[in-house]
Protein backbone atom coordinates (compact mmCIF):
# COMPACT_ATOMS: atom_id res chain seq x y z
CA UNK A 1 -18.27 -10.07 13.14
CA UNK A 2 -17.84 -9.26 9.66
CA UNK A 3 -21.01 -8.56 7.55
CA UNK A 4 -21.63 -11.56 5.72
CA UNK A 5 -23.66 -9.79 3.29
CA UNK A 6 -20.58 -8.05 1.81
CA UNK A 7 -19.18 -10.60 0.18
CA UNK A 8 -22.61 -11.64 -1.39
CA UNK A 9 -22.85 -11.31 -5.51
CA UNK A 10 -25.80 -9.41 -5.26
CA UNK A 11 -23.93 -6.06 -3.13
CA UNK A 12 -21.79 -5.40 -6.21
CA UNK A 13 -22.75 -2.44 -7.93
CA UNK A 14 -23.81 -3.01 -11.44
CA UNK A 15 -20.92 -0.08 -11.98
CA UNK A 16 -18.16 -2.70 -10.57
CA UNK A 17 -19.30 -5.61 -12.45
CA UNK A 18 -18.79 -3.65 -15.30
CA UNK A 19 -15.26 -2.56 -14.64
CA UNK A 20 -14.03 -5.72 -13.17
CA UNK A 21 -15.25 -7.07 -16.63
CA UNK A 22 -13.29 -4.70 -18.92
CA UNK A 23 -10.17 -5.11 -16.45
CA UNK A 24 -10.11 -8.49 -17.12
CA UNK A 25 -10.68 -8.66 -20.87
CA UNK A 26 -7.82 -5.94 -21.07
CA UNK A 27 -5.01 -7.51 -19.06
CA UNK A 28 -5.80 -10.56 -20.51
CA UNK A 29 -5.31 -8.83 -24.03
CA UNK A 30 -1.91 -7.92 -22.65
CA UNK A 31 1.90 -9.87 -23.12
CA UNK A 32 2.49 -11.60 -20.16
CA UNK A 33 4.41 -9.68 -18.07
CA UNK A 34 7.01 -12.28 -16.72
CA UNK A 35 7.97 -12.98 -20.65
CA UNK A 36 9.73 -9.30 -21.42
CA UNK A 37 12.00 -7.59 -19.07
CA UNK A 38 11.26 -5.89 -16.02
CA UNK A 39 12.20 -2.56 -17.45
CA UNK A 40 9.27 -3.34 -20.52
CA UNK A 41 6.88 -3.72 -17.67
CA UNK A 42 8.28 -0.78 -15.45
CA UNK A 43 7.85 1.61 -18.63
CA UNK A 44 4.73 0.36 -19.76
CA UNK A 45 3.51 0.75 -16.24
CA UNK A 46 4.99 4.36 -16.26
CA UNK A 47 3.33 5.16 -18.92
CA UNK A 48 -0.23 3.99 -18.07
CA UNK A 49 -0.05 0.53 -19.86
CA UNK A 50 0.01 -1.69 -17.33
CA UNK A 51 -3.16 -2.54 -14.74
CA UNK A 52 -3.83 0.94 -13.77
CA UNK A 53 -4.76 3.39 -15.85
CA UNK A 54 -2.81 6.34 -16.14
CA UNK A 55 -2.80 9.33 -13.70
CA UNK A 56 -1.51 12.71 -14.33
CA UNK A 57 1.64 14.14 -12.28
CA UNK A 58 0.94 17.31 -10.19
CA UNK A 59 2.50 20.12 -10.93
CA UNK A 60 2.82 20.53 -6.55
CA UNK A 61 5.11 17.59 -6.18
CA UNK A 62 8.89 18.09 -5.07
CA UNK A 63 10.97 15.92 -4.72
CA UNK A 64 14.33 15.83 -1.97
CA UNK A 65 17.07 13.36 -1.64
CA UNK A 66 18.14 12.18 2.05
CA UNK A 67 21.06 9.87 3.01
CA UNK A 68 19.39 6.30 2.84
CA UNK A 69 20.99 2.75 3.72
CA UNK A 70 22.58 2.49 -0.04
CA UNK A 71 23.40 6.07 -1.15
CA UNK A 72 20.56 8.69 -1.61
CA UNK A 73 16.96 8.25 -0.89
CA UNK A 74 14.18 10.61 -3.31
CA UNK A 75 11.44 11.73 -1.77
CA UNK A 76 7.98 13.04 -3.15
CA UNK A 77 6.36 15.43 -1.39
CA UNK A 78 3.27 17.07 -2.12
CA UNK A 79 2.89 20.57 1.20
CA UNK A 80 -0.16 22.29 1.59
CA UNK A 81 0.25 25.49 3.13
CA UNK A 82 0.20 25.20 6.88
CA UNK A 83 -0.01 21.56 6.99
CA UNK A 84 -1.88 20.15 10.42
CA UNK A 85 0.41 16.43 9.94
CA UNK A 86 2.46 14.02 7.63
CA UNK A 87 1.06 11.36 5.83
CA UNK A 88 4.47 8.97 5.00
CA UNK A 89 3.09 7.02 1.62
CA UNK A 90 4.69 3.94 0.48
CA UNK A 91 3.88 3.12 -2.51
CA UNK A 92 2.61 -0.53 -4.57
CA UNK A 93 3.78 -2.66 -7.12
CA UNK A 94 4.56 -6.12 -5.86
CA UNK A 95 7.99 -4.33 -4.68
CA UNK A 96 9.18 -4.76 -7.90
CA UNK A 97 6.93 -2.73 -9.84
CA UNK A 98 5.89 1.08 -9.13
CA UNK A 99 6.98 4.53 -8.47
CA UNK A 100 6.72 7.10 -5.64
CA UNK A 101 4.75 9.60 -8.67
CA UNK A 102 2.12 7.23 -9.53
CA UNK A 103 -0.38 8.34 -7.78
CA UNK A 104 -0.54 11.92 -7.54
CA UNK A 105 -4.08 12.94 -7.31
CA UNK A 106 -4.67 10.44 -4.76
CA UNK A 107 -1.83 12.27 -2.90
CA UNK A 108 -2.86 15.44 -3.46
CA UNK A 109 -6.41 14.34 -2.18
CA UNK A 110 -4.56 13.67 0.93
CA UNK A 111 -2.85 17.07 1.24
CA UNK A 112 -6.06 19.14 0.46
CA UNK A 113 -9.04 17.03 2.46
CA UNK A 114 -7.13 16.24 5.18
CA UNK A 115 -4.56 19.25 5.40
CA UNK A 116 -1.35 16.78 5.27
CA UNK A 117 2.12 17.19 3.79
CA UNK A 118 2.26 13.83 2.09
CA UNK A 119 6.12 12.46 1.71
CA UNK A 120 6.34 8.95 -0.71
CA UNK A 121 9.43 7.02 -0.68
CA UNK A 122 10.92 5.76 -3.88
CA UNK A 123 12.47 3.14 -2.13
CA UNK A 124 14.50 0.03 -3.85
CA UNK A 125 12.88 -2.42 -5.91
CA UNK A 126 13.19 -6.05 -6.27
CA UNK A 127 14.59 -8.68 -7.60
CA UNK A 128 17.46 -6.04 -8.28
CA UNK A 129 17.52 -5.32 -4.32
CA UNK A 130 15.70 -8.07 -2.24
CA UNK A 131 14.87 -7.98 1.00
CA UNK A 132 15.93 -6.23 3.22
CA UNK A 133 16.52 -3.21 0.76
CA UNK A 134 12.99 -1.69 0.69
CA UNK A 135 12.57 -2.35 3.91
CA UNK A 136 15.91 -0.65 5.08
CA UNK A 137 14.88 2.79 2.81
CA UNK A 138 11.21 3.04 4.53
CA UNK A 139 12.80 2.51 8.10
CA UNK A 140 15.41 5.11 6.79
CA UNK A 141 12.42 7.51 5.76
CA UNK A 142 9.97 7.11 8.77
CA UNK A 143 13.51 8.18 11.14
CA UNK A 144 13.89 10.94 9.11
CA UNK A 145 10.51 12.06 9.13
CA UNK A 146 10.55 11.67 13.12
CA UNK A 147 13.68 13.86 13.13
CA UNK A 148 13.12 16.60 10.65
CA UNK A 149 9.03 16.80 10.65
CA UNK A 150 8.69 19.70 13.36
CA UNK A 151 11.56 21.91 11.71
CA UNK A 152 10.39 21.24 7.93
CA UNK A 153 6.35 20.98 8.55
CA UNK A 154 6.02 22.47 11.36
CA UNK A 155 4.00 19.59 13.46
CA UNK A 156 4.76 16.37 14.33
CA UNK A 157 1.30 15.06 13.78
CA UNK A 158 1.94 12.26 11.89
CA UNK A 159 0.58 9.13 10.13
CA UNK A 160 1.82 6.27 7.58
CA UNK A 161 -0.06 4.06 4.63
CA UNK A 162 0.22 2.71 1.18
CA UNK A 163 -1.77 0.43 -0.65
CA UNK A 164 -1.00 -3.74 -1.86
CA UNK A 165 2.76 -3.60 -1.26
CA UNK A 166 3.08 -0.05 -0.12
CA UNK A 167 0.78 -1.45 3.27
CA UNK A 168 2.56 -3.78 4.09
CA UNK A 169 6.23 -2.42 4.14
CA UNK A 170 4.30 0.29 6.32
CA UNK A 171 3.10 -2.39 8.64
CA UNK A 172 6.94 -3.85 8.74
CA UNK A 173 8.43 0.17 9.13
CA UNK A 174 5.83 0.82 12.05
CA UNK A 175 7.35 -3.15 13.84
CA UNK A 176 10.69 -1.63 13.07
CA UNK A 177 10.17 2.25 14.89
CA UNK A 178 9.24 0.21 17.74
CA UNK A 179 11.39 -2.47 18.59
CA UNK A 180 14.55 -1.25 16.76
CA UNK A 181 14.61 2.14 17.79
CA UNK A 182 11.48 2.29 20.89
CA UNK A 183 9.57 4.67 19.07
CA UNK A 184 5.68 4.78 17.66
CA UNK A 185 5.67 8.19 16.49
CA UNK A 186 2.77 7.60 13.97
CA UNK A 187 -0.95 8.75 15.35
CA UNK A 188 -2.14 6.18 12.54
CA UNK A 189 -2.11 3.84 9.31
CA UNK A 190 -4.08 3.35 6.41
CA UNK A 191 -3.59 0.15 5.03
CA UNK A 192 -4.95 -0.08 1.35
CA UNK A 193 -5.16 -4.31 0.26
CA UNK A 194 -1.96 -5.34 2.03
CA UNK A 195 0.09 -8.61 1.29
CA UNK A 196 1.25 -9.11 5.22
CA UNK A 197 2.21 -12.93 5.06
CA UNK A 198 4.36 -13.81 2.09
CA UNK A 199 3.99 -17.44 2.32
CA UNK A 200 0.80 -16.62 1.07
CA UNK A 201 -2.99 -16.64 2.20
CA UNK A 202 -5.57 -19.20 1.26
CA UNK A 203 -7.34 -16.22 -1.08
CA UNK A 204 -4.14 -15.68 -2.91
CA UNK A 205 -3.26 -19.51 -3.13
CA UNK A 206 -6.79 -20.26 -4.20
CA UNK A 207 -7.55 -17.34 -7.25
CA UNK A 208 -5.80 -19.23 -10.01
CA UNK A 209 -5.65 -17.59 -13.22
CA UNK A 210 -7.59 -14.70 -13.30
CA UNK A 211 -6.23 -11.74 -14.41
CA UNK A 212 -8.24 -9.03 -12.25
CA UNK A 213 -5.38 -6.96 -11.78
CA UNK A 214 -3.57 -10.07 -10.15
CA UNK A 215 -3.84 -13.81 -10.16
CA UNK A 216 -1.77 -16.52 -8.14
CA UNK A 217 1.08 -16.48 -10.54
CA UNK A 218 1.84 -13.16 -9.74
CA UNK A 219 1.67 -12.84 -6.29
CA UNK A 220 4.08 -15.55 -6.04
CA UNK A 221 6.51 -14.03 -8.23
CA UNK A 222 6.11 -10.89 -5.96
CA UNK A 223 6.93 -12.43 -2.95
CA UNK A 224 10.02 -14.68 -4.84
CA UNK A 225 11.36 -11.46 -6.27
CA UNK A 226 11.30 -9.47 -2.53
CA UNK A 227 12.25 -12.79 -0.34
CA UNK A 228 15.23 -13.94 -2.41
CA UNK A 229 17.15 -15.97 -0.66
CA UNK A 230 15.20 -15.99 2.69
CA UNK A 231 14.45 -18.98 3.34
CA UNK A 232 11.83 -17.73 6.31
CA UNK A 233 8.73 -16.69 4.98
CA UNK A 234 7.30 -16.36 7.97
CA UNK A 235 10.34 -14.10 9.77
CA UNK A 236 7.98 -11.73 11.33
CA UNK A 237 10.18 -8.49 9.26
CA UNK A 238 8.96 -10.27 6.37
CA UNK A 239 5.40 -11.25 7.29
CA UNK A 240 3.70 -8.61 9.48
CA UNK A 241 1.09 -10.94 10.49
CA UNK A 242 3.27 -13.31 12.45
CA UNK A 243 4.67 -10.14 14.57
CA UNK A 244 3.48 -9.28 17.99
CA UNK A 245 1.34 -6.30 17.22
CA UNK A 246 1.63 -4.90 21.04
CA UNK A 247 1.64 -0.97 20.80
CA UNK A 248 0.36 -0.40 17.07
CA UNK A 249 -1.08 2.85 15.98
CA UNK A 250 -4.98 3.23 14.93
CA UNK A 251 -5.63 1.31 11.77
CA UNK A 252 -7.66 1.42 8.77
CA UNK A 253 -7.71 -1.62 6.49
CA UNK A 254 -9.03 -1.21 3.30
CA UNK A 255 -9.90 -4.14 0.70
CA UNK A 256 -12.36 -5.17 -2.01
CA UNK A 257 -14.20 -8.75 -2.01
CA UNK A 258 -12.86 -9.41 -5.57
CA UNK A 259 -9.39 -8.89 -3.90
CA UNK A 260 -6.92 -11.55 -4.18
CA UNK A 261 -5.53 -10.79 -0.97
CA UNK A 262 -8.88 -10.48 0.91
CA UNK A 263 -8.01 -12.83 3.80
CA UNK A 264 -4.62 -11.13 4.13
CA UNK A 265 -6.31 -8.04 5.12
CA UNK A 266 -9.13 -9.49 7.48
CA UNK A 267 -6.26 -12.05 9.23
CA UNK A 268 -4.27 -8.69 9.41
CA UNK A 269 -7.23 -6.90 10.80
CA UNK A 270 -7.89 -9.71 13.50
CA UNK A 271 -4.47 -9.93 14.38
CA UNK A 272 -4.15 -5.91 15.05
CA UNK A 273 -7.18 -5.60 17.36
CA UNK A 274 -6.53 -8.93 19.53
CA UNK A 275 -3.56 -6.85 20.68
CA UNK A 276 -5.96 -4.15 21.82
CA UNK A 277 -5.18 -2.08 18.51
CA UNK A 278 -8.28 -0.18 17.71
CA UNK A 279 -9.02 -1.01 14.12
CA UNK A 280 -11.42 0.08 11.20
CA UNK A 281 -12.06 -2.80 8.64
CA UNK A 282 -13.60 -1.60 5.52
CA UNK A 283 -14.95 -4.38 2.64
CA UNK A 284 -15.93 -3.37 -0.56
CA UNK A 285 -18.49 -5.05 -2.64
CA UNK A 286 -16.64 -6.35 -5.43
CA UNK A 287 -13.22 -4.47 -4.96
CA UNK A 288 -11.00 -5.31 -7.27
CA UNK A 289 -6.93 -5.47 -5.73
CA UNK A 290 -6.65 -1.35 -5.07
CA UNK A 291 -10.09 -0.71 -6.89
CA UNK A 292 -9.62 3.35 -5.88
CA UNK A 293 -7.11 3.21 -8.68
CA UNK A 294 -10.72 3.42 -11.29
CA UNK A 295 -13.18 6.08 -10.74
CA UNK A 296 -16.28 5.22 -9.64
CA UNK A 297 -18.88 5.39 -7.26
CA UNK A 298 -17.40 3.41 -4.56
CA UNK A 299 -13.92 4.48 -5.10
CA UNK A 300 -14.91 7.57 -4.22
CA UNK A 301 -16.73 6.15 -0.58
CA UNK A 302 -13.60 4.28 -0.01
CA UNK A 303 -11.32 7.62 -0.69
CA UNK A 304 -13.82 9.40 2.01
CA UNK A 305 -13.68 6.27 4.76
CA UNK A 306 -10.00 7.62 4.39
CA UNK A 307 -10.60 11.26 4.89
CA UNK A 308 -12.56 10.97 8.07
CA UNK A 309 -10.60 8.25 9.54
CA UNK A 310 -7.24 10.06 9.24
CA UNK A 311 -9.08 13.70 10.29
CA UNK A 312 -10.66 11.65 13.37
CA UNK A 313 -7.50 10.96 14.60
């Protein structure tokens, strides 16, 4: 069973108190974001003005264009020399926020402790392109990567991961491999604070307000702005955790206990080993929603949980 001490007060760092503190006075500081438009909040984000705090771009990154579903697909890849696997990111934002170059020292972390070439998908955001656009580019991405790994990397050692909704339209690529195509080409996942049922967990329908990163309000827009017209929230390409999970890779899920989506990750979790999936759960004391996006102590423990379980593997 889960440690119930986790999710006690008294495991949180004084460190994340403080942080989780000054997130919250911030973003509440902030113009709502659902009363300017989406391109506002897409720059501001760009630019470090949004939840996360700004990171810088690496000079490493390259990015390629492939033949996806609606026209061309960029790619982001960061190569260290001789790489020993691929690491296929998708990347956060609600899929309507975010880009593939948002993260780049996290990627580059990748690509130098665990010797990957690390290949994030700018895929097609929503509400402009609802579902099943950003679904359709990652499938596009992970076929391409299955194709073209061994001739452009040189191994076909590979793995898959993102973090918020960056997991889960990993968890929905890795249902698609499999029972679209009959492939599970991925050695394993690391799933960072998923959202894998978007009719929405009791944790998300019970945060309110709160602005720690997310609240209620938001979530729900998220999952409006992918789902459009879909009436099934619970269509299994939608909502990972209503799939049959036979056949899934390794996993590592990843979440704080001041996450929002907290019970989507440990229903997620249960769901992937009761089909014989070996799985790592990680909980964080205090984790805010994708807390290795602010230094500190146990970002950096949750960055090396990472490392070893993707070098184990």
């Amino acid at each position: 069973m889960i440690d119930p001490t986790l999710f006690d007060p008294s495991a949180v760092s004084e460190e994340i108190k403080a942080q989780n503190a000054e997130i919250v006075s911030r973003l509440s500081a902030l113009p709502d974001p659902w009363s300017v438009p989406l391109e506002t909040v897409r720059e501001r984000r760009r630019q470090g003005l949004g939840p996360f705090p700004p990171l810088p771009k690496s000079p490493r990154a390259k990015v390629i264009e492939i033949e996806g579903p609606a026209g061309p697909l960029p790619l982001r890849m960061i190569v260290p020399d001789a790489p020993k696997g691929v690491y296929l990111h998708i990347h956060g934002g609600g899929w309507t926020w975010g880009t593939a170059d948002e993260q780049d020292p996290y990627l580059e972390r990748m690509a130098d402790r665990c010797g990957l070439a690390v290949v994030s998908v700018e895929y097609r955001l929503a509400p402009e392109n609802p579902y099943p656009a950003a679904h359709d580019d990652c499938e596009a991405a992970a076929l391409w990567l299955v194709r073209e790994a061994r001739a452009r990397f040189g191994t076909e050692r590979l793995f898959i991961g993102g973090e918020s909704a960056g997991a889960h339209l990993s968890a929905a690529t890795l249902l698609r491999l499999r029972d679209r195509h009959g492939l599970t080409p991925f050695r394993g996942a690391n799933l960072f604070a998923g959202c894998y049922d978007l009719s929405l967990t009791p944790s998300v329908l019970n945060w309110g307000a709160e602005k720690l990163v997310l609240n209620t309000r938001d979530v729900r827009i998220f999952a409006d702005n992918l789902c459009g017209p879909h009436a099934d929230r619970r269509d299994p390409d939608i909502s990972p955790l209503y799939a049959d999970l036979k056949g899934m890779p390794p996993a590592l899920f990843s979440v704080g206990t001041r996450d929002l989506l907290l019970d989507d990750t440990l229903f997620m979790a249960a769901r992937w080993a009761s089909f014989s999936n070996r799985t790592d759960l990680a909980v964080w004391p205090g984790g805010c929603h994708v807390f290795i996006r602010y230094e500190s102590a146990m970002t950096e423990q949750a960055l090396a949980r990472i490392d070893a379980f993707v070098n184990g593997l």
